[in-house]
N, C-alpha and C. Protein backbone atom coordinates (compact mmCIF):
# COMPACT_ATOMS: atom_id res chain seq x y z
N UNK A 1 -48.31 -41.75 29.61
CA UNK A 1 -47.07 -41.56 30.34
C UNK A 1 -47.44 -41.21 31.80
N UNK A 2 -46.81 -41.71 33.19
CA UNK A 2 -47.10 -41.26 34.10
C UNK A 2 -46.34 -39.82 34.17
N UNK A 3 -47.15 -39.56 35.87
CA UNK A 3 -46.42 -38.27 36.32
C UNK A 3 -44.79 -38.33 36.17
N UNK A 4 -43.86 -39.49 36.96
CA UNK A 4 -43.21 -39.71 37.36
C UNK A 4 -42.15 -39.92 35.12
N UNK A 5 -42.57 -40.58 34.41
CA UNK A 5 -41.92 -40.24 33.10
C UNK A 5 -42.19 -39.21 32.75
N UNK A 6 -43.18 -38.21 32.89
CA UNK A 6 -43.22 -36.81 32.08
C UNK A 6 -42.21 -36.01 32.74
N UNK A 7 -41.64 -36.22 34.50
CA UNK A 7 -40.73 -35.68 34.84
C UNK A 7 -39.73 -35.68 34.14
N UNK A 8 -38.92 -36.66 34.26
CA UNK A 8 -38.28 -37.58 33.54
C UNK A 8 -38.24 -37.03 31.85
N UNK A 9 -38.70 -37.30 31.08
CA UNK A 9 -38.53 -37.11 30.01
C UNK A 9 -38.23 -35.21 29.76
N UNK A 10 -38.64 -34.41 30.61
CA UNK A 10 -38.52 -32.72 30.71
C UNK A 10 -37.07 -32.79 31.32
N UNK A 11 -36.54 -33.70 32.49
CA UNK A 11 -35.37 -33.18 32.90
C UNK A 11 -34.41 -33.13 31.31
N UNK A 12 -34.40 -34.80 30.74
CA UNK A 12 -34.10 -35.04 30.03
C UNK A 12 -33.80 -34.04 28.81
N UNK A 13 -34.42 -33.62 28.13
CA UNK A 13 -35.39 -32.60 27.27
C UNK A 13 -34.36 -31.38 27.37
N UNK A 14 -34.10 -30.75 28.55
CA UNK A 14 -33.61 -29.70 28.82
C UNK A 14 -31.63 -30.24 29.08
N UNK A 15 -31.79 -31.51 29.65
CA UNK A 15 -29.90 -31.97 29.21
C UNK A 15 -29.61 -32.01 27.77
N UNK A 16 -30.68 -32.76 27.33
CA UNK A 16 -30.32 -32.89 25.42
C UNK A 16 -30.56 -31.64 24.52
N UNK A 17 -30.69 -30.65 25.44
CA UNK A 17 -31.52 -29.40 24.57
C UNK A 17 -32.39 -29.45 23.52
N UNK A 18 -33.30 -30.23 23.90
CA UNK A 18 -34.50 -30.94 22.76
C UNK A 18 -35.40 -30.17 23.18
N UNK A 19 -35.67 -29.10 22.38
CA UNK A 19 -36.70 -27.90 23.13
C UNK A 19 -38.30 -28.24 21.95
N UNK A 20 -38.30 -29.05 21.15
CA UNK A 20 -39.36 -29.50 20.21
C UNK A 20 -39.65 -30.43 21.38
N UNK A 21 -39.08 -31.68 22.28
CA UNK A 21 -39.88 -32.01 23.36
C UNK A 21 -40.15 -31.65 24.32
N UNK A 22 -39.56 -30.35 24.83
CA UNK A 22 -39.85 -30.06 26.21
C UNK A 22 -40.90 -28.96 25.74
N UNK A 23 -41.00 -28.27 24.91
CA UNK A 23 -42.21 -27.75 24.46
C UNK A 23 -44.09 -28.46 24.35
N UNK A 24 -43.31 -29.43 23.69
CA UNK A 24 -44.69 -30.40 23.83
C UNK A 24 -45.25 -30.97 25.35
N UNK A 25 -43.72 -31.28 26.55
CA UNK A 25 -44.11 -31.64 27.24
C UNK A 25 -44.65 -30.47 28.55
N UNK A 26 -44.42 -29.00 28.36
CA UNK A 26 -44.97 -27.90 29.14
C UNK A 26 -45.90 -27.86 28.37
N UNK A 27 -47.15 -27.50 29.09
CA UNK A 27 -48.78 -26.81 28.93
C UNK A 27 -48.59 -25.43 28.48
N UNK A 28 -49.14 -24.90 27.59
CA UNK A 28 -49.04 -23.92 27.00
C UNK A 28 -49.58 -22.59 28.15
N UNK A 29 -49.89 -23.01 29.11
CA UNK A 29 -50.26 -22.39 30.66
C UNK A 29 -49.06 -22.40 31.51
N UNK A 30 -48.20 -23.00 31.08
CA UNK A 30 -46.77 -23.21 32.20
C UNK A 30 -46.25 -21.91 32.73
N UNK A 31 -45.85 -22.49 33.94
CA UNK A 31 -45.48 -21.10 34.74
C UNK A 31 -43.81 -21.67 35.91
N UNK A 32 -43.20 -21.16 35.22
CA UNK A 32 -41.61 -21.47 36.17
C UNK A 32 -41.46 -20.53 37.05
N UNK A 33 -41.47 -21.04 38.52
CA UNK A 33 -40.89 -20.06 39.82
C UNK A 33 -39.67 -20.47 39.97
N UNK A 34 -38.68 -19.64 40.61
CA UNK A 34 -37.10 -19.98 41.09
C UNK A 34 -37.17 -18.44 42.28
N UNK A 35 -36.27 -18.89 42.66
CA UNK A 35 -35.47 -17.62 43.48
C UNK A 35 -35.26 -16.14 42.76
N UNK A 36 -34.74 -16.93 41.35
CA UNK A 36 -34.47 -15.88 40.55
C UNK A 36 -35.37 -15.34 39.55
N UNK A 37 -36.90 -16.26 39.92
CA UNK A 37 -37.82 -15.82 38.55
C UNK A 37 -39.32 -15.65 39.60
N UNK A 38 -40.34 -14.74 38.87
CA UNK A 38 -41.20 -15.16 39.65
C UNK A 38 -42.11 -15.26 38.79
N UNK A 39 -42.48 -16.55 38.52
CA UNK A 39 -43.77 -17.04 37.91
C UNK A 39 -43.87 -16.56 36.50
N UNK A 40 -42.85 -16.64 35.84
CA UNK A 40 -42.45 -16.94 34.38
C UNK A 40 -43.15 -17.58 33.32
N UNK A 41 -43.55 -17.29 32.43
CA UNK A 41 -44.48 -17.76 31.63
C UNK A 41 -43.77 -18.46 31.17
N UNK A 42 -43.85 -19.79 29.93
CA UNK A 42 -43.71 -20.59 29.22
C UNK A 42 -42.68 -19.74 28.19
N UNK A 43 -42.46 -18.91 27.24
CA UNK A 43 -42.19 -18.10 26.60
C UNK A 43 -40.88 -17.83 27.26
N UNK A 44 -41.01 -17.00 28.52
CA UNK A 44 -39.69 -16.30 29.42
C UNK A 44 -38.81 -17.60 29.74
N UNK A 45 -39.53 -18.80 30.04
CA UNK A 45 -38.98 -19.86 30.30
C UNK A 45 -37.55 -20.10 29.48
N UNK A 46 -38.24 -20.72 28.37
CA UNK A 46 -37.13 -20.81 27.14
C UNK A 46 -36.09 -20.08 27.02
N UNK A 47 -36.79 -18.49 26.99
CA UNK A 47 -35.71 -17.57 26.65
C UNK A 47 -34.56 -17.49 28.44
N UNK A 48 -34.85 -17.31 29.11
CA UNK A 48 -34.16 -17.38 30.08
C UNK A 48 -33.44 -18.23 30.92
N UNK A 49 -34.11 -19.68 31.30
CA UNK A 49 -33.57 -20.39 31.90
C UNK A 49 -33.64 -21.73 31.00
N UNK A 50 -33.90 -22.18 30.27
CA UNK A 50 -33.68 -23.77 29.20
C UNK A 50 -32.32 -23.81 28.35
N UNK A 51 -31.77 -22.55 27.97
CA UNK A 51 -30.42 -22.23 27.61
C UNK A 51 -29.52 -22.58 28.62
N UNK A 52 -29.79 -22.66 29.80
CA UNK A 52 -28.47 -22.74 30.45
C UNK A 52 -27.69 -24.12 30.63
N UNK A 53 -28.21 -25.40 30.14
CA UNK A 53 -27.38 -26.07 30.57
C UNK A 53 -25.99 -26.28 30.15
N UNK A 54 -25.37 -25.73 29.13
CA UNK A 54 -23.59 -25.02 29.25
C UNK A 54 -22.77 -25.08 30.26
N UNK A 55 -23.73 -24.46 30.94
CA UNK A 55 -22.63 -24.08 32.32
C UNK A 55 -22.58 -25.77 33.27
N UNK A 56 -23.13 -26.73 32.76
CA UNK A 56 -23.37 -27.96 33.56
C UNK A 56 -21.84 -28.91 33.03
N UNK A 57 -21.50 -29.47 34.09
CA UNK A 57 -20.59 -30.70 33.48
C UNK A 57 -21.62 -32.18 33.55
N UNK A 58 -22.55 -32.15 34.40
CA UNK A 58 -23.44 -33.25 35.41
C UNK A 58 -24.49 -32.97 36.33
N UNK A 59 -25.38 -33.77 35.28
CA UNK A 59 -27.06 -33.82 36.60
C UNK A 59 -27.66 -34.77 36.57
N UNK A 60 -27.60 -35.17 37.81
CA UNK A 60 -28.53 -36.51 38.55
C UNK A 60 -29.25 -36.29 39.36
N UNK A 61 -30.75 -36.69 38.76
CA UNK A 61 -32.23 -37.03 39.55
C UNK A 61 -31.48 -38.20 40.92
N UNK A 62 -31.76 -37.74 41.63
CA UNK A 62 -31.52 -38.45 43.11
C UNK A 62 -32.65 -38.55 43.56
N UNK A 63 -33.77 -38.29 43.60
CA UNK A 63 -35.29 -38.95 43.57
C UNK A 63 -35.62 -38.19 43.19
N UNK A 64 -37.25 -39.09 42.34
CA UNK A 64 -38.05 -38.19 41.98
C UNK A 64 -39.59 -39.17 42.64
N UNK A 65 -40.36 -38.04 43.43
CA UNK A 65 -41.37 -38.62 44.00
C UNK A 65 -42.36 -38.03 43.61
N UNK A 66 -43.37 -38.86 43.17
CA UNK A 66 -45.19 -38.34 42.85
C UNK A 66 -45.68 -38.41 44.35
N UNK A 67 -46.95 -37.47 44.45
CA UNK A 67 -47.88 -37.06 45.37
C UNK A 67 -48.80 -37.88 44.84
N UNK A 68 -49.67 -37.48 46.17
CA UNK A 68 -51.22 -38.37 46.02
C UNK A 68 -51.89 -37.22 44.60
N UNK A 69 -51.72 -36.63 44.53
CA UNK A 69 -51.95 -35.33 43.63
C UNK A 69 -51.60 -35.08 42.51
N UNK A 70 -50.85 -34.12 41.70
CA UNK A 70 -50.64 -33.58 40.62
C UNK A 70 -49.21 -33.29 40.76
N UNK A 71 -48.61 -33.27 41.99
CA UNK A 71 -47.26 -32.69 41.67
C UNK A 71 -46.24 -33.98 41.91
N UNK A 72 -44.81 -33.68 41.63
CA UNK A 72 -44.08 -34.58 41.51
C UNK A 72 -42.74 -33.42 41.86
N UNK A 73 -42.21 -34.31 43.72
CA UNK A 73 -40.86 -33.77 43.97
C UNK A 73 -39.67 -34.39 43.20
N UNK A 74 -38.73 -33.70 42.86
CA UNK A 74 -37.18 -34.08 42.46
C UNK A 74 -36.25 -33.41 42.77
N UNK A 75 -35.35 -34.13 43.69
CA UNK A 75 -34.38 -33.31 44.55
C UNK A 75 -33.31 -33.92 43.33
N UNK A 76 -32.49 -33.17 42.84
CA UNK A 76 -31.15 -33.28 41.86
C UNK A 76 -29.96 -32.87 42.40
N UNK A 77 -28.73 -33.12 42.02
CA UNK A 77 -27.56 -32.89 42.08
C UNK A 77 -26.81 -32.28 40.76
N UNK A 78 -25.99 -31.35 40.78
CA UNK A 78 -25.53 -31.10 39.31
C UNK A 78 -23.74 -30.47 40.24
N UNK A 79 -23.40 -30.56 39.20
CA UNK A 79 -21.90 -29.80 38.68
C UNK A 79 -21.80 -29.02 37.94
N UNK A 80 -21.28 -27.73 38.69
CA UNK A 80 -21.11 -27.06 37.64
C UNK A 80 -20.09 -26.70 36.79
N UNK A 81 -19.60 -26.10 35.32
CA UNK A 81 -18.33 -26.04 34.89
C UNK A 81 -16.94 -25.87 35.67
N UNK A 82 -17.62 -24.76 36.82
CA UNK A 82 -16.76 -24.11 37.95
C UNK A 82 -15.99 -25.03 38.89
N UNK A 83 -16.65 -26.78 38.78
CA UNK A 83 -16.21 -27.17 40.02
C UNK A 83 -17.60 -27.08 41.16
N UNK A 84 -17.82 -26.41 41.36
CA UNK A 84 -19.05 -26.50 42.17
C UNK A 84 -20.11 -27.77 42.07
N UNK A 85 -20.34 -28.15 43.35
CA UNK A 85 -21.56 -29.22 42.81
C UNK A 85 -23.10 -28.56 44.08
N UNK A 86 -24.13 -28.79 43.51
CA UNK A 86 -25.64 -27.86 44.50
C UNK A 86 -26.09 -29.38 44.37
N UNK A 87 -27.62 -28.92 45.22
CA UNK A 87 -28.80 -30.01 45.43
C UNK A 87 -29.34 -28.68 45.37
N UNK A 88 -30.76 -29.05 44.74
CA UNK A 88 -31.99 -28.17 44.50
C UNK A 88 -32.93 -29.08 44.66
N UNK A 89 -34.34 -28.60 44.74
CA UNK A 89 -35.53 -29.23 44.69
C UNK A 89 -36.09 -28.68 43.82
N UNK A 90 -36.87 -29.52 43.09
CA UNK A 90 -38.79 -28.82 42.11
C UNK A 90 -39.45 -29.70 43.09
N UNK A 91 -40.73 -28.80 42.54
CA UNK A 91 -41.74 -29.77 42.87
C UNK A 91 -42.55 -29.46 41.55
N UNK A 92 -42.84 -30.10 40.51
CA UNK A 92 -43.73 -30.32 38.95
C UNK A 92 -45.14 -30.48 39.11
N UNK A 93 -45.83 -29.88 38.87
CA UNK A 93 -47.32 -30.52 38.70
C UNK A 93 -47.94 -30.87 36.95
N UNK A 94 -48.17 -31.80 36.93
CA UNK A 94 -48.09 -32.41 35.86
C UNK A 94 -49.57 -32.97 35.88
N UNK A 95 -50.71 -32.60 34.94
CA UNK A 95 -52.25 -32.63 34.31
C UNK A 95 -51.80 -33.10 33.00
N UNK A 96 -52.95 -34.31 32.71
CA UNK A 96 -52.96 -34.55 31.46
C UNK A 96 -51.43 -34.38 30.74
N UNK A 97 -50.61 -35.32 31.63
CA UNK A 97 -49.33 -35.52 30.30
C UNK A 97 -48.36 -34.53 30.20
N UNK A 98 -48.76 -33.65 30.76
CA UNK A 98 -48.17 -32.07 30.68
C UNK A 98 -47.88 -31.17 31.65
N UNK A 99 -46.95 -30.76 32.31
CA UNK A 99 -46.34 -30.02 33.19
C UNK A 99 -46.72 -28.48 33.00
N UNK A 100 -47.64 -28.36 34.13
CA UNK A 100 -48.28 -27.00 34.16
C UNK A 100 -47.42 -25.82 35.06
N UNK A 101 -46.68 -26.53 35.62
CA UNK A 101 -46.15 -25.32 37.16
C UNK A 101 -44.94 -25.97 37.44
N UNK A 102 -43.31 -25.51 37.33
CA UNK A 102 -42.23 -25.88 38.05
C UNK A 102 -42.05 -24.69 39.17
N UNK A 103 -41.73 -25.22 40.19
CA UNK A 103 -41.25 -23.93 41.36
C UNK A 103 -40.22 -24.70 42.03
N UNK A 104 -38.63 -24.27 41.84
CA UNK A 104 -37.46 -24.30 42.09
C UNK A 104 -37.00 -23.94 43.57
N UNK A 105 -36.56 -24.62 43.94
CA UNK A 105 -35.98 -24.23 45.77
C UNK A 105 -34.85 -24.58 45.85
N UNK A 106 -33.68 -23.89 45.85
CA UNK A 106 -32.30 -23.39 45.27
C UNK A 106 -31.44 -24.55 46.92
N UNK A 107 -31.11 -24.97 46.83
CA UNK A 107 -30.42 -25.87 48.13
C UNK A 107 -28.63 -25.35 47.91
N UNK A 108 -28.06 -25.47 48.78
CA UNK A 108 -26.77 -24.96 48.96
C UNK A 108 -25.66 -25.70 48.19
N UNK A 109 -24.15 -25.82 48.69
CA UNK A 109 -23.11 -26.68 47.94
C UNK A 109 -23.65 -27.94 48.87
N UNK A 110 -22.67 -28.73 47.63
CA UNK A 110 -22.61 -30.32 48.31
C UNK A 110 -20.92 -29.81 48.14
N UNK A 111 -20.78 -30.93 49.32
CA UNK A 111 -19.10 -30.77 49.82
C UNK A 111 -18.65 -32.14 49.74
């Protein structure tokens, strides 16, 4: 699988709440940064932020770009139940098949 489907298949993973694949597809080393987390183990992950998509009506990958490297940007769009719609960024680094590091950069409303 490239970088660019292992993204892909994790956004996925976490809309379908298929946590038997998004498990397989995080490294048992995974580490989630956000605004609201700092450097979250694999474990805290689940329990804290993989539950949330509820609060979503809609999310669309609006690109997703590989580096010469290991990581892979994806700027998204979502809706939230509220009416609200954001843009956020990750940037994924993804070894061997497997997503070692998400770090989240929170972007404002879309209007």
């Amino acid at each position: 699988m490239s970088k660019v489907e292992t993204v892909r298949a994790v956004f996925e993973s976490y809309l379908s709440q298929d946590r038997d694949t998004a498990d397989r597809l995080l490294a048992d080393e995974f580490v989630f940064t956000s605004p609201q987390d700092d450097h979250i183990e694999k474990a805290a992950f689940f329990e804290r932020c993989f539950p949330t998509v509820d609060r979503l009506v809609s999310q669309e990958l609006l690109s997703v770009v590989p580096t010469e490297g290991d990581d892979v940007f994806v700027l998204y769009e979502y809706e939230l139940k509220t009416g609200e719609r954001h843009r956020n960024v990750e940037v994924l680094t993804v070894r061997d098949d497997r997503i070692t590091e998400t770090q989240v950069f929170f972007g404002g409303h879309v209007r």
